[in-house]
Protein backbone atom coordinates (compact mmCIF):
# COMPACT_ATOMS: atom_id res chain seq x y z
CA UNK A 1 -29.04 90.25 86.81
CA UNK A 2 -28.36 89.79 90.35
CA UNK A 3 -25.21 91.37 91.84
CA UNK A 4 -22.98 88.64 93.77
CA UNK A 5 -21.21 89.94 96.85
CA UNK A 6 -17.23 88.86 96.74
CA UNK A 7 -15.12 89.51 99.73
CA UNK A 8 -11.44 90.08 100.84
CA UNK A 9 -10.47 90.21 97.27
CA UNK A 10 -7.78 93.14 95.46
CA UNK A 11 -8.27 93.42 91.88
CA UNK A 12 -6.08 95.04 89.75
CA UNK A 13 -7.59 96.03 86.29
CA UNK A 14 -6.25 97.14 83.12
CA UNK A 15 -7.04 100.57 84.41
CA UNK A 16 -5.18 100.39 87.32
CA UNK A 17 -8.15 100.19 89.97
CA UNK A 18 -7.83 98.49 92.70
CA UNK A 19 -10.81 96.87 94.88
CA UNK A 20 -10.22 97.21 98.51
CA UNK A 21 -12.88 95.72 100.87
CA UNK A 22 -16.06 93.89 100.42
CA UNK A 23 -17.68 93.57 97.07
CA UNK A 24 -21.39 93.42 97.90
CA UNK A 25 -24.17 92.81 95.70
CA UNK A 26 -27.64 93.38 96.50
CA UNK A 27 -30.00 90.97 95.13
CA UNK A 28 -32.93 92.12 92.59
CA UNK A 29 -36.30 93.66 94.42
CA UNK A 30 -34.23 94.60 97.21
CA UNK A 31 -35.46 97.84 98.76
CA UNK A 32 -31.98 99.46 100.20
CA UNK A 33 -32.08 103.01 100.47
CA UNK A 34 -30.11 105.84 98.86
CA UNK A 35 -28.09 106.92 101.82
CA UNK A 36 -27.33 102.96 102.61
CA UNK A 37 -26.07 102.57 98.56
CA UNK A 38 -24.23 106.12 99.49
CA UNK A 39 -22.75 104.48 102.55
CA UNK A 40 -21.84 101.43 100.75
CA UNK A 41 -20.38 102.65 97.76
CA UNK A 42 -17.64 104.98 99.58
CA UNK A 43 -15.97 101.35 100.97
CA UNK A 44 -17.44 98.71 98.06
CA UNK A 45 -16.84 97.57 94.85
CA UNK A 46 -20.12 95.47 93.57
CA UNK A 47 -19.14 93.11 90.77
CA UNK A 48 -21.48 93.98 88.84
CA UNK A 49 -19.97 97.48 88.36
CA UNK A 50 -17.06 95.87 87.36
CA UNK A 51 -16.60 95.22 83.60
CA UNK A 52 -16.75 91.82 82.79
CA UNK A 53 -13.13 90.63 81.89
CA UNK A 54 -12.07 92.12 85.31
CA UNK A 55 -15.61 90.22 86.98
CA UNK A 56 -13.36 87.03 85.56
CA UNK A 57 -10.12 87.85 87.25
CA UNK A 58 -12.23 88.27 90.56
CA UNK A 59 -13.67 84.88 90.19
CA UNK A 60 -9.85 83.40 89.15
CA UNK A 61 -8.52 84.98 92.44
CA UNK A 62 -11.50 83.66 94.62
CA UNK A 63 -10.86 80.21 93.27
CA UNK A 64 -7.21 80.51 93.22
CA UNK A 65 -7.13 81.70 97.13
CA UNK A 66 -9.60 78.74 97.54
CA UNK A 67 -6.93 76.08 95.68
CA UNK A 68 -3.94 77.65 97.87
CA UNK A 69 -6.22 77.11 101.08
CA UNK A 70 -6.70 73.80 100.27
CA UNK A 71 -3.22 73.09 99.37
CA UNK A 72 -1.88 74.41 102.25
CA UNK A 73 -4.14 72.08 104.68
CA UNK A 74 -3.50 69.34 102.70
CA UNK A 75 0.13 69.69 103.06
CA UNK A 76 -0.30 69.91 106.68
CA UNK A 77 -1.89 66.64 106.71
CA UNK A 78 0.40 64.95 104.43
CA UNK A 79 3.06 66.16 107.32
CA UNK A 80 0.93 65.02 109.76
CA UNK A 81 0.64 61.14 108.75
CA UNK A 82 4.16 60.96 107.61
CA UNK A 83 5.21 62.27 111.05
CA UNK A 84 2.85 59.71 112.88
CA UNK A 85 4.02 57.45 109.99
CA UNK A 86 7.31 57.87 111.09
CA UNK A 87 6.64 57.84 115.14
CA UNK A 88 5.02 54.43 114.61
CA UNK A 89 8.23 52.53 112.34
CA UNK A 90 10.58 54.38 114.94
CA UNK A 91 8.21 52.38 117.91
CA UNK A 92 8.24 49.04 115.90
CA UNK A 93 12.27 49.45 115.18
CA UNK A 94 12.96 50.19 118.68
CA UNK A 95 10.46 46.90 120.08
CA UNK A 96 12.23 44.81 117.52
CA UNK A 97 16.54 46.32 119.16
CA UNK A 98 14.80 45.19 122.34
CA UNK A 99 13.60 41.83 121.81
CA UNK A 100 16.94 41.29 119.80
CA UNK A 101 19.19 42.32 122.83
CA UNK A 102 17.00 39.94 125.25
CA UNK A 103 17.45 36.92 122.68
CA UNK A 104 21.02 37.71 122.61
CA UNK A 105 21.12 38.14 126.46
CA UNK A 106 18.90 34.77 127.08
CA UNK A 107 21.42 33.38 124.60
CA UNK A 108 24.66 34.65 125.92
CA UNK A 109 22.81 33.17 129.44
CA UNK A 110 21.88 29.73 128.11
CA UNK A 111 25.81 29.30 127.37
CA UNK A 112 27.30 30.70 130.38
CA UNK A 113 24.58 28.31 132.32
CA UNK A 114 26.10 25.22 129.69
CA UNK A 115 29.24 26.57 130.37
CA UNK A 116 29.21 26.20 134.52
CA UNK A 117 27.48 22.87 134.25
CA UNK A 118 29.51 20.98 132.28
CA UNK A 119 32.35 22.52 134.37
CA UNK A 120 30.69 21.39 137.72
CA UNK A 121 30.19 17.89 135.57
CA UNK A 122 33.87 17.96 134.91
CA UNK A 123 34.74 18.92 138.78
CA UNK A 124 32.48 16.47 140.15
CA UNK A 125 33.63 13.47 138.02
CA UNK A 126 37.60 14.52 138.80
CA UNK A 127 36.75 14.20 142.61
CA UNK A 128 37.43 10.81 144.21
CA UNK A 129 37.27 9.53 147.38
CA UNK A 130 38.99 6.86 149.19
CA UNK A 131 36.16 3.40 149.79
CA UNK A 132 35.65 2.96 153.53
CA UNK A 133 33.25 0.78 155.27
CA UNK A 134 31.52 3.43 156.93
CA UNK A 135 31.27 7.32 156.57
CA UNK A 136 30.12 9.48 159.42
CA UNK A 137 27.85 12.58 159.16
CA UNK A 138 31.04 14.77 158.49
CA UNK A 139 32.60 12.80 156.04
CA UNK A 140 29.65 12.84 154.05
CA UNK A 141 29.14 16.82 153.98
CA UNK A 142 32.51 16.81 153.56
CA UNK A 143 32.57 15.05 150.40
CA UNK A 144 29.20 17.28 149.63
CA UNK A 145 30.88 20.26 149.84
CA UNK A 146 33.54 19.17 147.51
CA UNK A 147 31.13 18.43 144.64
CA UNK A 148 28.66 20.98 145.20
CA UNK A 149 28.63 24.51 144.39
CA UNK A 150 28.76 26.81 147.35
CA UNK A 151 26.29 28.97 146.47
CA UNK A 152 24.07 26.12 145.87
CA UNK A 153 25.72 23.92 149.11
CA UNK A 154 22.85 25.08 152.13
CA UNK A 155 20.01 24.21 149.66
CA UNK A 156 21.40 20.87 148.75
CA UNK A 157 22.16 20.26 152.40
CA UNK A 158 18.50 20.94 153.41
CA UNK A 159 17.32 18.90 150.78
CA UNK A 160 19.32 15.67 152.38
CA UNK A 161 18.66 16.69 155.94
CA UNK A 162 14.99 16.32 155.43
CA UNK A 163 14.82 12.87 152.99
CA UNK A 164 17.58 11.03 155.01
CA UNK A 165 19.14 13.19 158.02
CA UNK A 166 22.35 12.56 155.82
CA UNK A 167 22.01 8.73 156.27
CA UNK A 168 23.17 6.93 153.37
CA UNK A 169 21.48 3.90 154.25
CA UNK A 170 18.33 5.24 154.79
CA UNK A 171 15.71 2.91 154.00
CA UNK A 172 11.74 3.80 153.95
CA UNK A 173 10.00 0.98 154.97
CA UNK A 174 6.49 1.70 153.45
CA UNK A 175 7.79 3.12 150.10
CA UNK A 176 11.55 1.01 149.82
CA UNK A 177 13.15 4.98 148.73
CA UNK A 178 16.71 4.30 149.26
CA UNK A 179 19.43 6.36 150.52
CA UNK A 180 20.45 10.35 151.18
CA UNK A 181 18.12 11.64 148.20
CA UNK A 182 15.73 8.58 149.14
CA UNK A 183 15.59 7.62 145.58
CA UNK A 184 12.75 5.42 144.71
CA UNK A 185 13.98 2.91 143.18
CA UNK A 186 17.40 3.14 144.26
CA UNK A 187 18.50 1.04 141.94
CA UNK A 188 18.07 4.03 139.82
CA UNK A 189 21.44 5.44 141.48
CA UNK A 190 23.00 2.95 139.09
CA UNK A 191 23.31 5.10 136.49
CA UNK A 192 25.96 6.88 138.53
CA UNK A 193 28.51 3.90 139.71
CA UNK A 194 27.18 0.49 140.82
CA UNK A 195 28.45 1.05 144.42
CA UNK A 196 25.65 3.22 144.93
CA UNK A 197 24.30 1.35 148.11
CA UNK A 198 27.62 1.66 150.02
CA UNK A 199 28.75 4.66 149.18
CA UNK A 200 27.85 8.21 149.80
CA UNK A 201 29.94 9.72 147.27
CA UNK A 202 28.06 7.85 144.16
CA UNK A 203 24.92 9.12 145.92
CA UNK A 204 26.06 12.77 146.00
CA UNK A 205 26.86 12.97 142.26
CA UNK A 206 23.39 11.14 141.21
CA UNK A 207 21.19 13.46 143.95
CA UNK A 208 22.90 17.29 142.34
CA UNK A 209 22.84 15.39 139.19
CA UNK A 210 19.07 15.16 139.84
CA UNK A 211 18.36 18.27 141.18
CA UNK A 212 20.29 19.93 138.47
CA UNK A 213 18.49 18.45 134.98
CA UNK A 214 15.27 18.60 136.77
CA UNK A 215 14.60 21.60 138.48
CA UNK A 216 18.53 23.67 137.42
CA UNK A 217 20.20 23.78 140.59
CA UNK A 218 19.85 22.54 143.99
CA UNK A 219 18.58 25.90 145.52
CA UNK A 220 15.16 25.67 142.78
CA UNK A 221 14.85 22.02 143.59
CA UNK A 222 15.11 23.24 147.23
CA UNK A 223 12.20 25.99 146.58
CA UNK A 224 9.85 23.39 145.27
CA UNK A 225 10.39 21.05 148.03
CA UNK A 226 9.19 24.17 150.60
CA UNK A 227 5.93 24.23 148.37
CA UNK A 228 5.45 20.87 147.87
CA UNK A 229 6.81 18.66 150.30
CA UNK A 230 8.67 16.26 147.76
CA UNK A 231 10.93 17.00 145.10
């Protein structure tokens, strides 16, 4: 019988020895000398000098050291992917707070910005101004400034300055654009108060009424006009 080397293993037998050490076997037809089985024996147990119910108990401890290895590094894993586990639903949770506080903000925006229009609406339809014949410059930025926010009022006035030179008459010959906003047609203005060919006012309220549902305030229908020339 070959003798089976077993290491880093304590046996306790029903005689009360203990195995401290390596257990080493040497395989049969090996040549090892006296003094080397001398040497070895002061510091070794071989299993094979063991009797065989206590040869059994070696082999439960080796595979019971084995199972508590393994159970030990499989815990640690098991810790490992719940941890990562938990990192990653902690990540998602906190992506899905932050897009629900930025729909909420765009939300809470979206009313504010109803909000202010409909009050601008309300201001600019409660303003009225007395029908004259003519209207100078003045008059006519004066009214302006009365409908139009003042954050918004320097925008809206370079607007007009450019399409009309605040002209409310203003005709373009080639194109027929009519007006401060030179609306083509200028019919269009219609929509606004059928005076809108004599009076400035009516043109005011249909030009920010423009600029406002098409590009949301005068000051972004301003910034387009730098880039494009026309609004």
């Amino acid at each position: 019988m070959s003798r089976i080397s077993v290491r880093g293993f304590a046996v306790a037998s029903a005689t009360a020895v203990t195995a401290v050490g390596s257990v080493v076997g040497v395989a049969s037809g090996s040549t090892a000398q006296n003094h080397d089985a001398e040497a070895t024996a002061a510091g070794t147990t071989l299993l094979a000098d063991i009797p065989m119910g206590e040869q059994a108990q070696v082999q439960t401890a080796s595979l019971t050291q084995q199972a508590d290895v393994q159970a030990i590094a499989a815990d640690a894993s098991a810790k490992k992917d719940a941890e990562e586990a938990a990192r990653k639903e902690a990540a998602k949770t906190a992506v899905a707070k932050q897009e629900k506080a930025r729909k909420a903000a765009e939300q809470a925006r979206k009313r504010e910005e109803a909000k202010e229009a409909a009050s601008r609406d309300a201001a600019r339809e409660s303003v009225t101004f007395a029908v004259q014949s003519s209207y100078t410059v003045g008059q006519i930025q004066a009214m302006a400034r009365q409908m139009v926010p003042s954050g918004q009022f320097q925008c809206f006035s370079n607007i007009v300055d450019h399409e009309s030179s605040w002209n409310y008459r203003a005709v373009n010959a080639s194109s027929g654009a009519y007006g401060l906003f030179q609306a083509l047609p200028g019919s269009k203005m219609s929509s606004v108060g059928s005076d809108w060919q004599t009076n400035p006012a009516t043109q005011i309220k249909w030009g920010l009424n423009y600029m406002d549902s098409r590009y949301g305030s005068p000051c972004d229908a301003w910034a387009f006009w730098q880039n494009n020339h026309w609004y």
